[in-house]
C-alpha atoms as a PDB file:
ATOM      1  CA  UNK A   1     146.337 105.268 -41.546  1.00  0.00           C
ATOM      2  CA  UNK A   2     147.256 106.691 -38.016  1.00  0.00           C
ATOM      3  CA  UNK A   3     149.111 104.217 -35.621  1.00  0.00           C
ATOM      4  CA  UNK A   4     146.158 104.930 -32.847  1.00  0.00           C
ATOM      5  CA  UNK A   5     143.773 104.151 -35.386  1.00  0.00           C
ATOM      6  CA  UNK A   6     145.615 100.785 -36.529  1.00  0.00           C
ATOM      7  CA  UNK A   7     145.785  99.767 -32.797  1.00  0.00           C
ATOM      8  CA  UNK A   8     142.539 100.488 -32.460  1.00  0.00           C
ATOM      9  CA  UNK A   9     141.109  97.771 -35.715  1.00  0.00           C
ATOM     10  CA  UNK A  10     143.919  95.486 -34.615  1.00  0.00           C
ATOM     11  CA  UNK A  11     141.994  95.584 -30.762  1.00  0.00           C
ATOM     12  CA  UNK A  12     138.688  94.590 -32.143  1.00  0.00           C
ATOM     13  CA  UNK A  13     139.868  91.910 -34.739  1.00  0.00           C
ATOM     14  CA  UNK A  14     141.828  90.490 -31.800  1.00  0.00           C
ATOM     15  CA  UNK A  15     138.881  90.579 -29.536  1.00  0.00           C
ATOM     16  CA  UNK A  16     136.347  89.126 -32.165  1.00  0.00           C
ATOM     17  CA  UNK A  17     138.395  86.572 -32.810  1.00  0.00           C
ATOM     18  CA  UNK A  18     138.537  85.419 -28.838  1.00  0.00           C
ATOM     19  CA  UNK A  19     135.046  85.784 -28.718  1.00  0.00           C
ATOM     20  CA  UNK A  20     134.590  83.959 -31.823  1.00  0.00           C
ATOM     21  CA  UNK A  21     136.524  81.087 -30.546  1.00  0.00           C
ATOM     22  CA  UNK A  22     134.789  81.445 -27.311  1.00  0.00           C
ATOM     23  CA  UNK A  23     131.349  81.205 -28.789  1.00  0.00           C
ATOM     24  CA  UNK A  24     132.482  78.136 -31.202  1.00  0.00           C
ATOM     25  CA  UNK A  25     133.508  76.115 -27.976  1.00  0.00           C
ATOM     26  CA  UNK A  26     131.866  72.672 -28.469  1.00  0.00           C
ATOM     27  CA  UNK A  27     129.816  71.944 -25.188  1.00  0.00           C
ATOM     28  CA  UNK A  28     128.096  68.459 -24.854  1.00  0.00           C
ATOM     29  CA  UNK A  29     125.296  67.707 -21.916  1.00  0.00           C
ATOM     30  CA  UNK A  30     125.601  64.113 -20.710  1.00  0.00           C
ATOM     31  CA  UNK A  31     122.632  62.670 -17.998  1.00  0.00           C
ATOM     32  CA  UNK A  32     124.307  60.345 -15.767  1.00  0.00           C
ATOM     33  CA  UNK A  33     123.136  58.561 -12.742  1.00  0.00           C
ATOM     34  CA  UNK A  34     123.453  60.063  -9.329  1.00  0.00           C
ATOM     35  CA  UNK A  35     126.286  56.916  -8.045  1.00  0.00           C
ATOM     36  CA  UNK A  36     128.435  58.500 -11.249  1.00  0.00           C
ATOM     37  CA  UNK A  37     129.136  61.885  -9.252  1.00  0.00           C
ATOM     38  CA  UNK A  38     132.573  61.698  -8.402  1.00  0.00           C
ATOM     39  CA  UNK A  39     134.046  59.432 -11.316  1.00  0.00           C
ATOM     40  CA  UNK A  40     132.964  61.541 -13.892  1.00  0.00           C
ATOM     41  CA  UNK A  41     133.812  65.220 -12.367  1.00  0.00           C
ATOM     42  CA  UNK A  42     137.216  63.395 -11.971  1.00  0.00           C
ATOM     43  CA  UNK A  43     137.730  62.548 -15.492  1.00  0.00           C
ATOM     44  CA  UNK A  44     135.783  65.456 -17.261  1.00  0.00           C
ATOM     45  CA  UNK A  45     138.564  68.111 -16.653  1.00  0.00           C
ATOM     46  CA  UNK A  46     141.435  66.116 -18.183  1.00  0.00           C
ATOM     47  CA  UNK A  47     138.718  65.148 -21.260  1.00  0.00           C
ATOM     48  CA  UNK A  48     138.102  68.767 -21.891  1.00  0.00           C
ATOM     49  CA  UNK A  49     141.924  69.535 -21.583  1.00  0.00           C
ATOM     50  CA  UNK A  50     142.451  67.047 -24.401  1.00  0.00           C
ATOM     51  CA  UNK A  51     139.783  67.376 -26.582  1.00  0.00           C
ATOM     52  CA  UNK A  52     138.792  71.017 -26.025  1.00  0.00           C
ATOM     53  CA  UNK A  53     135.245  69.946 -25.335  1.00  0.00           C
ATOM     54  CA  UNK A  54     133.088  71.687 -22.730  1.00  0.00           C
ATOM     55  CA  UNK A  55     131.210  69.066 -20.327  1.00  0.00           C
ATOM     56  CA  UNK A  56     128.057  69.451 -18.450  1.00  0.00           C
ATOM     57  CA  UNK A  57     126.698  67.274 -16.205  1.00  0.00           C
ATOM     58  CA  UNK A  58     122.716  66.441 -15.272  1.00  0.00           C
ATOM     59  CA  UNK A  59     123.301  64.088 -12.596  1.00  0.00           C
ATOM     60  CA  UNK A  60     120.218  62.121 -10.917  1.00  0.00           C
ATOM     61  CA  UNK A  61     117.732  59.102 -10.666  1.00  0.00           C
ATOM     62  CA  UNK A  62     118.274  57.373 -13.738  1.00  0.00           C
ATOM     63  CA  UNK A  63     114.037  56.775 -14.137  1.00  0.00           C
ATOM     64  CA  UNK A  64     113.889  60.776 -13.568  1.00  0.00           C
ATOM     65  CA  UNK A  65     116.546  61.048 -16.351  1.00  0.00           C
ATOM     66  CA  UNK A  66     114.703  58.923 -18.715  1.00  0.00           C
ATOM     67  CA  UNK A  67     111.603  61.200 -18.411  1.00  0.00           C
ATOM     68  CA  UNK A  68     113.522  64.136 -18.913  1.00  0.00           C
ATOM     69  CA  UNK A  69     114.616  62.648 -22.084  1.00  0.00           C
ATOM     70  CA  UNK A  70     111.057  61.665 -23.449  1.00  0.00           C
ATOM     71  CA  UNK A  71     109.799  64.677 -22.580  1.00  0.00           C
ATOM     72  CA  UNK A  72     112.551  66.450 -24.825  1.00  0.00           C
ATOM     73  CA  UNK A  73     115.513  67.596 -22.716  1.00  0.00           C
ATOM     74  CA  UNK A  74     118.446  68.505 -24.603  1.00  0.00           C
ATOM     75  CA  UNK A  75     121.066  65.530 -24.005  1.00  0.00           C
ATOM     76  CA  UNK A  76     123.394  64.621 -25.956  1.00  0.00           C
ATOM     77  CA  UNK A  77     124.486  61.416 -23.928  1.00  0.00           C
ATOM     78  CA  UNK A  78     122.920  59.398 -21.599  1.00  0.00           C
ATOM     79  CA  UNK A  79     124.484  56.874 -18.867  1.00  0.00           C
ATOM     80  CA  UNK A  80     121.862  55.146 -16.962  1.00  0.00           C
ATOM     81  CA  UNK A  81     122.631  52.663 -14.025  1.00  0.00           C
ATOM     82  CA  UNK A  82     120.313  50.234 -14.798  1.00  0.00           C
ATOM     83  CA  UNK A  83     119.477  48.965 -18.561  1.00  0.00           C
ATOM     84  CA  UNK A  84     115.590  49.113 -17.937  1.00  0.00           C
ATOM     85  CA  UNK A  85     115.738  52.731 -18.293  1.00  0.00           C
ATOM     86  CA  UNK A  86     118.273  52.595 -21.334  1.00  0.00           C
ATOM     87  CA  UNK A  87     115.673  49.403 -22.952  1.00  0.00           C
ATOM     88  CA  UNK A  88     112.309  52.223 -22.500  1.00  0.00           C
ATOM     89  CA  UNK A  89     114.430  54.628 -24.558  1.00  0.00           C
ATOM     90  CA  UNK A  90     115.755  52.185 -27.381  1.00  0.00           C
ATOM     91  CA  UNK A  91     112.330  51.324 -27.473  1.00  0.00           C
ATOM     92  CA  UNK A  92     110.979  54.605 -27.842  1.00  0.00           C
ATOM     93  CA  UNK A  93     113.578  55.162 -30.626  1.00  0.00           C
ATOM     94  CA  UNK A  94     115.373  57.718 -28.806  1.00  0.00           C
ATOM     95  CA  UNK A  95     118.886  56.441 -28.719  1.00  0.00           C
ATOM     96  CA  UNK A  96     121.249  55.712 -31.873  1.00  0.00           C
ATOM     97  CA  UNK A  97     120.955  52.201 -31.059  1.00  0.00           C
ATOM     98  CA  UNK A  98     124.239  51.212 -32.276  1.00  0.00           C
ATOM     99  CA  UNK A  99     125.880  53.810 -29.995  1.00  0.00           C
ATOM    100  CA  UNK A 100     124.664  51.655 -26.765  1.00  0.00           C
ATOM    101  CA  UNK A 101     127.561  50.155 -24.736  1.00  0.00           C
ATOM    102  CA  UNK A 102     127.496  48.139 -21.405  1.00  0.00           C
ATOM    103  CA  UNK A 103     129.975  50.879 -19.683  1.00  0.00           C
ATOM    104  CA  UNK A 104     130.456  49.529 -16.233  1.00  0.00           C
ATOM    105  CA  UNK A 105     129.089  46.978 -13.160  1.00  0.00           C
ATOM    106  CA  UNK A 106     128.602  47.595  -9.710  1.00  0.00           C
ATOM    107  CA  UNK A 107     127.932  45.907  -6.597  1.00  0.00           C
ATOM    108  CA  UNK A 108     124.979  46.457  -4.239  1.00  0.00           C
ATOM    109  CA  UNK A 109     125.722  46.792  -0.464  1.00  0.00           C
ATOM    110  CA  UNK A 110     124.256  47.538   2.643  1.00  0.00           C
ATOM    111  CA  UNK A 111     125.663  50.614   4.837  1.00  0.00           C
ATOM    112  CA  UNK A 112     125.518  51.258   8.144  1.00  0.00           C
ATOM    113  CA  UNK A 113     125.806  54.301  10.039  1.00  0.00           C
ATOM    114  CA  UNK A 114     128.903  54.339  13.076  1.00  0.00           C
ATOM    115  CA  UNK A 115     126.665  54.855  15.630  1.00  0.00           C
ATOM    116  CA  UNK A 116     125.233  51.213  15.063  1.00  0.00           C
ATOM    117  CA  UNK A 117     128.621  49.789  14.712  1.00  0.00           C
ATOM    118  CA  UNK A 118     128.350  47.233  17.510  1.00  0.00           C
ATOM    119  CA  UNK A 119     124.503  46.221  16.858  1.00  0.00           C
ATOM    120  CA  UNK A 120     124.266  45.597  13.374  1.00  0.00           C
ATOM    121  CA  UNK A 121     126.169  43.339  11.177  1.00  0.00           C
ATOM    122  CA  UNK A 122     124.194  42.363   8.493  1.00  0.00           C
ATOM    123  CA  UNK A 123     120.023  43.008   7.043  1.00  0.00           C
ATOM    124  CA  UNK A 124     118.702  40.794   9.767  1.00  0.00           C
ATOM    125  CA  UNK A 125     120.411  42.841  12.326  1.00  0.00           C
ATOM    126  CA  UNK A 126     118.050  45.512  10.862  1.00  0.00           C
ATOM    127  CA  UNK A 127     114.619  43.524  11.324  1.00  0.00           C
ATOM    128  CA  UNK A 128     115.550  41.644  14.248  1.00  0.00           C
ATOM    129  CA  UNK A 129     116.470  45.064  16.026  1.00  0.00           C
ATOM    130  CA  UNK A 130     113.643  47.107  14.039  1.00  0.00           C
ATOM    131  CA  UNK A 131     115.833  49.739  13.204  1.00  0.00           C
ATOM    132  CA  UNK A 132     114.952  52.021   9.594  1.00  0.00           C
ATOM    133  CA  UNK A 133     116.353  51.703   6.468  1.00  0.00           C
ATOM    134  CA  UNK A 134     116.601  54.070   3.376  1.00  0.00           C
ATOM    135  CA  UNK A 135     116.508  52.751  -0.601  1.00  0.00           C
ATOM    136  CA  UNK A 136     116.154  54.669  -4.024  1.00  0.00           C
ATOM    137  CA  UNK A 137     112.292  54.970  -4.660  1.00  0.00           C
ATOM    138  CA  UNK A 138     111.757  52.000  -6.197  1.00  0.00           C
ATOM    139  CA  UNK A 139     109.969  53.292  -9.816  1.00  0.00           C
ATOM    140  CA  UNK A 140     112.730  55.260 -10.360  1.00  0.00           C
ATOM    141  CA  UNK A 141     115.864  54.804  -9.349  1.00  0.00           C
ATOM    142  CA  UNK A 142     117.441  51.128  -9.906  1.00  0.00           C
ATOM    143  CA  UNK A 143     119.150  50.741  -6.799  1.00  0.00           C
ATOM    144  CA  UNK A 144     115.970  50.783  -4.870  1.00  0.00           C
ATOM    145  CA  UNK A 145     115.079  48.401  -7.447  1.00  0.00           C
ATOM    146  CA  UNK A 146     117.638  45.798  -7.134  1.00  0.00           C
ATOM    147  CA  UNK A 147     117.438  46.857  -3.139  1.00  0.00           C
ATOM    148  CA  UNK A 148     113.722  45.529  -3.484  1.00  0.00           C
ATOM    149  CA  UNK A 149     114.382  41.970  -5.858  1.00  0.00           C
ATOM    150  CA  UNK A 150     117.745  41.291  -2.795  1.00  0.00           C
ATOM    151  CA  UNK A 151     115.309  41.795  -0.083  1.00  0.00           C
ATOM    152  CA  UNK A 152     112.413  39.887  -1.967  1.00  0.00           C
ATOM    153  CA  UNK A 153     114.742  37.067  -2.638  1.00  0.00           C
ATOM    154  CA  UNK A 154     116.070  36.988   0.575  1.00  0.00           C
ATOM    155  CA  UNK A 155     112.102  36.773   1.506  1.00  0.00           C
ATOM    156  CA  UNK A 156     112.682  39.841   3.810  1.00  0.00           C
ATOM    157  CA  UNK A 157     111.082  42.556   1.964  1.00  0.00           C
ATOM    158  CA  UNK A 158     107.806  42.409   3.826  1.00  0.00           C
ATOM    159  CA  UNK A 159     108.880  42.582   7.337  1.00  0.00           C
ATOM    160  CA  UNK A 160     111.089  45.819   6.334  1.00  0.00           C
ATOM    161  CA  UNK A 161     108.872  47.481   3.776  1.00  0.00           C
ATOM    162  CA  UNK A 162     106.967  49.438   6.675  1.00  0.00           C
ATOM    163  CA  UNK A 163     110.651  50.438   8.046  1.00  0.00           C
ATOM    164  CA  UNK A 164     111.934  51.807   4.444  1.00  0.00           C
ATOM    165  CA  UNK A 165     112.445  55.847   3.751  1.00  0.00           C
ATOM    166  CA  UNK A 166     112.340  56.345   0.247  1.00  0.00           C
ATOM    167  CA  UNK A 167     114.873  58.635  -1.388  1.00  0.00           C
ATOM    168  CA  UNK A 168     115.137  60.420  -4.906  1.00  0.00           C
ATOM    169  CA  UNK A 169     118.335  58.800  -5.825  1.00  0.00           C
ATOM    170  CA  UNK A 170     120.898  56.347  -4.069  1.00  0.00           C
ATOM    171  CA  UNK A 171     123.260  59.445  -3.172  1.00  0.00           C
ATOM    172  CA  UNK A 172     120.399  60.709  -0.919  1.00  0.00           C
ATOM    173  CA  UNK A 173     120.158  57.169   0.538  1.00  0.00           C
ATOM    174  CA  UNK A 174     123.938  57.627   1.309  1.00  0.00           C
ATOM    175  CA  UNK A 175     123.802  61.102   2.740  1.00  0.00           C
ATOM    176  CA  UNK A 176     120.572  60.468   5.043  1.00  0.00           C
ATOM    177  CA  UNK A 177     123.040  56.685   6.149  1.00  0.00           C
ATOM    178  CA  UNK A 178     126.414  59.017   6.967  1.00  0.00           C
ATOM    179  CA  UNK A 179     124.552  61.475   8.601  1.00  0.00           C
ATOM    180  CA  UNK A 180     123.003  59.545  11.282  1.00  0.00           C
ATOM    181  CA  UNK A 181     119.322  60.432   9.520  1.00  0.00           C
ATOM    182  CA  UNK A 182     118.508  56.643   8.970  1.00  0.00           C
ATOM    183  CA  UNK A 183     120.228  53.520  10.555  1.00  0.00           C
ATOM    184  CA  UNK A 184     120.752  51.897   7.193  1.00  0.00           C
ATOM    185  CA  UNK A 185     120.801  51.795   3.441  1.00  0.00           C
ATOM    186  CA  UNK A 186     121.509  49.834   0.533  1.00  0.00           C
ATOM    187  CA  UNK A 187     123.432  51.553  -2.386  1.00  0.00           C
ATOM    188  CA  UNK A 188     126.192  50.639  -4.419  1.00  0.00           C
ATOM    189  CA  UNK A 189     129.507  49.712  -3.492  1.00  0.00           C
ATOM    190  CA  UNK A 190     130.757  52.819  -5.361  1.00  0.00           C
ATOM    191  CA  UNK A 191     128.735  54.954  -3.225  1.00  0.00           C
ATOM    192  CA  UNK A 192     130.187  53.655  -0.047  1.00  0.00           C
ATOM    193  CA  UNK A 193     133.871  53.937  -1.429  1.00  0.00           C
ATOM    194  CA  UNK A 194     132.670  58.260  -0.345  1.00  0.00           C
ATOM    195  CA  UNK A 195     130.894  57.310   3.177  1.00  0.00           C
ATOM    196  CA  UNK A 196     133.172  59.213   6.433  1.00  0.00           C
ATOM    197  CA  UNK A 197     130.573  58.546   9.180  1.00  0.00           C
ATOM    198  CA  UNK A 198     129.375  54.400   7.567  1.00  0.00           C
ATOM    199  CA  UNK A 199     130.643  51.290   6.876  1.00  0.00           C
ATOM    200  CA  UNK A 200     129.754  48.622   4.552  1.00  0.00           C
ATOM    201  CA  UNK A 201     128.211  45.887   6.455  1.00  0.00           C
ATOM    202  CA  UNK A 202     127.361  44.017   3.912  1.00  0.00           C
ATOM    203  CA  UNK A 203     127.655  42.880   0.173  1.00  0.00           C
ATOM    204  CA  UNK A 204     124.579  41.389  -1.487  1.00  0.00           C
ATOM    205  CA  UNK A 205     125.227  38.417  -3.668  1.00  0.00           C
ATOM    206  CA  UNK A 206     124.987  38.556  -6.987  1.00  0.00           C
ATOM    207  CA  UNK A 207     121.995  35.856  -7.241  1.00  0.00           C
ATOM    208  CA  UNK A 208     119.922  38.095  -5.699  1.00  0.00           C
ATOM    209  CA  UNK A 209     119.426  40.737  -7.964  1.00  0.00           C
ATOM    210  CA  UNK A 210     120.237  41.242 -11.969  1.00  0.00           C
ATOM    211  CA  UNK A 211     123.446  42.183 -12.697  1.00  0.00           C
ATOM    212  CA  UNK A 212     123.902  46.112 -12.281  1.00  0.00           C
ATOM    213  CA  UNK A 213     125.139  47.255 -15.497  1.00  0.00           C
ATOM    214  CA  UNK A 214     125.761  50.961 -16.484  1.00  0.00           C
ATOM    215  CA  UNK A 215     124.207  51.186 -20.304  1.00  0.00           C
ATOM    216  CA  UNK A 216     125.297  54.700 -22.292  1.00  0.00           C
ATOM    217  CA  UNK A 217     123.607  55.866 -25.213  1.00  0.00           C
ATOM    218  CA  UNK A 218     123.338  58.781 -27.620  1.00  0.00           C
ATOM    219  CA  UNK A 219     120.440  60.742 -27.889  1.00  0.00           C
ATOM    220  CA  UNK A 220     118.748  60.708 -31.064  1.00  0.00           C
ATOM    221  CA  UNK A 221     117.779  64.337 -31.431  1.00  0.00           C
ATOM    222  CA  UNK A 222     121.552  65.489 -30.201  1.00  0.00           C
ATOM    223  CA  UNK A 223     122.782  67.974 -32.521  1.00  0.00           C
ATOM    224  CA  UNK A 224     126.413  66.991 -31.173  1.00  0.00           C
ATOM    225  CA  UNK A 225     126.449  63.324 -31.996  1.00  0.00           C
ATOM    226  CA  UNK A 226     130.087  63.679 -33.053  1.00  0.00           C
ATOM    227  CA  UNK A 227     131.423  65.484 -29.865  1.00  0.00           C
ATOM    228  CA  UNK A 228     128.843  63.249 -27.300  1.00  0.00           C
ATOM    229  CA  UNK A 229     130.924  60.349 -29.221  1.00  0.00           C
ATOM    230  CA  UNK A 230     134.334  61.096 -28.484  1.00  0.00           C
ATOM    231  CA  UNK A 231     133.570  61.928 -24.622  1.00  0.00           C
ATOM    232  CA  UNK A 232     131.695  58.429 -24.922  1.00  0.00           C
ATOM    233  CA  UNK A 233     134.405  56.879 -26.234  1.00  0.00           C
ATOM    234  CA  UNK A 234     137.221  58.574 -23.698  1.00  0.00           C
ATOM    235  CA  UNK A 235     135.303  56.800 -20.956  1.00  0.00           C
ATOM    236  CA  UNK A 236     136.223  53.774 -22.550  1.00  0.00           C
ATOM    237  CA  UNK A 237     140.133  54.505 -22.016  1.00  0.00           C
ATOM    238  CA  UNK A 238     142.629  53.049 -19.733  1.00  0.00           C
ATOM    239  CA  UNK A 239     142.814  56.437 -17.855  1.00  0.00           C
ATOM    240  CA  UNK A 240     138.914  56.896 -17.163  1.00  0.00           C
ATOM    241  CA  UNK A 241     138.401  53.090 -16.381  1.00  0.00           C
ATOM    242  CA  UNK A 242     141.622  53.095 -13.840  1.00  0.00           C
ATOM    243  CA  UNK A 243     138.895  56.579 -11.989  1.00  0.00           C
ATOM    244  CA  UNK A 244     135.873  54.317 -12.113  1.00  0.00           C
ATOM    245  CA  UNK A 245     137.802  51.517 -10.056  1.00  0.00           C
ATOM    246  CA  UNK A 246     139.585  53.749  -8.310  1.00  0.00           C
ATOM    247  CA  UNK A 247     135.140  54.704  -6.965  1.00  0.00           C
ATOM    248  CA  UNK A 248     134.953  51.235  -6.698  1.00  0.00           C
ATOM    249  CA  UNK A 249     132.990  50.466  -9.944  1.00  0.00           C
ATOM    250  CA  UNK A 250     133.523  47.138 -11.659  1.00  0.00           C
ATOM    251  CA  UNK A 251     135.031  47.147 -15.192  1.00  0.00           C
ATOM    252  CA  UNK A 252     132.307  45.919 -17.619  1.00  0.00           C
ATOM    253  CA  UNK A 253     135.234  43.163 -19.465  1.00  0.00           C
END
C-alpha cells in the first residue's frame, strides 16, 4: 500500500473517530427557575470540565416550566423555586420521586429603583406615595406568589393590587425595577445581589410567606437519568454551594 494512500485511511479513521466522540458527547437539559441565571452558568462550565457532560439550560417561570414538562418537553432535570410546582409533578408521576431534594432557600425582598432613593424606604412608602410596583404573575411564577401571601399578611395587598405590573418571571420584575420602568418590586434576595441602578429596601419576614425552598427533581421520561444525576448531585458540592451564596441564596442545611 502507497504512503499517500495510507495517509489518506489514517485521515478518515482519525476524523471518524473525533466525530464519533463528538457525537457520543453526553448532553443533559436541566429547567431551572429564572432567579437561578447566574449561579448555575457559573458552575456549569467547571461541571462540564470535570465530568465531560454537556449542559443546557431552559431557564424561566417555574409554573411555565412545569407545563412544559406535562406537556412532554424533553428535561432531564428540573429545579423549581417553589415546591408547589415540584408537588403538581410528583403528583402527576413525572419525577423519580426519590431523586427530589430541597436544594436551596431564599429570601424575598423589596427593590427599589435609585431614582426613589430618598422617598421610599419600605412597602408603605409605596401606598402611602402611590407609586407602581412589579411581581411575578402570580399563577405562575412563585415569587409573585409569596409577593401576594407578604402583602396579604401584611393586609396591604388590596390597596396595591390596582398599582401591580405583572411580569413573566421575577428576573423581568428586576429588569423593569433597575431600569427605572416601575418604582418597585419584590423578588428574591438573590436577584438583587445583580441590581446596578436598585437597592434593597426591604427584607420580608419570614412569617409572612412559606419558606422559599428550591425543590430539584428528575424527570421520569429522561433518557439520561444517570448523567441528569451526577450534575444533580455536583450542585450539592462545597464548590457549587460556596456560587449559590456567593448570589446570595441560602444553603438548604
Amino acid at each position: 500500500m502507497s504512503m499517500i494512500l495510507i495517509s489518506t485511511v489514517v485521515g478518515t479513521l482519525v476524523g471518524c473517530s473525533k466525530q464519533d466522540t463528538k457525537n457520543t458527547e453526553e448532553e443533559v437539559t436541566v429547567s431551572a427557575a429564572a432567579s437561578l441565571k447566574e449561579s448555575l452558568e457559573e458552575i456549569e462550565p467547571i461541571f462540564e470540565k470535570e465530568s465531560g457532560i454537556k449542559v443546557t439550560f431552559n431557564f424561566g417561570g417555574s409554573g411555565t416550566l412545569q407545563k412544559q414538562i406535562e406537556e412532554g418537553a424533553p428535561v432531564d432535570l428540573f429545579i423549581s423555586a417553589g415546591k408547589k410546582q415540584m408537588d403538581q409533578l410528583e403528583n402527576k408521576n413525572l419525577i423519580v420521586n426519590d431523586s427530589r431534594l430541597d436544594l436551596l432557600k431564599n429570601e424575598l425582598v423589596l427593590i427599589v429603583s435609585n431614582a426613589n432613593k430618598e422617598e421610599i424606604k419600605n412597602v408603605n412608602d409605596i401606598i402611602s406615595k402611590n407609586k407602581d410596583m412589579s411581581i411575578g404573575t402570580v399563577e405562575s411564577v412563585p415569587a409573585g406568589q409569596y409577593a401576594k401571601e407578604a402583602l396579604t399578611k401584611l393586609n396591604l395587598w388590596n390597596q396595591i393590587e390596582n398599582k401591580l405590573i405583572y411580569s413573566k418571571d421575577v428576573k423581568q420584575v428586576a429588569y423593569y425595577v433597575d431600569n427605572n420602568e416601575v418604582t418597585s418590586g419584590i423578588v428574591y434576595k438573590s436577584d438583587a445581589m445583580e441590581l446596578k441602578n436598585s437597592y434593597i429596601a426591604e427584607t420580608f419576614d419570614k412569617s409572612t410567606h412559606r419558606p422559599i425552598v428550591y425543590p430539584c427533581a428528575l424527570i421520569s421520561n429522561s433518557e439520561k437519568k444517570e448523567s441528569a444525576e451526577k450534575f444533580m448531585e455536583y450542585l450539592k458540592e462545597k464548590e457549587s454551594m460556596n456560587i449559590f451564596e456567593k448570589h446570595g441564596f441560602n444553603i438548604n442545611k
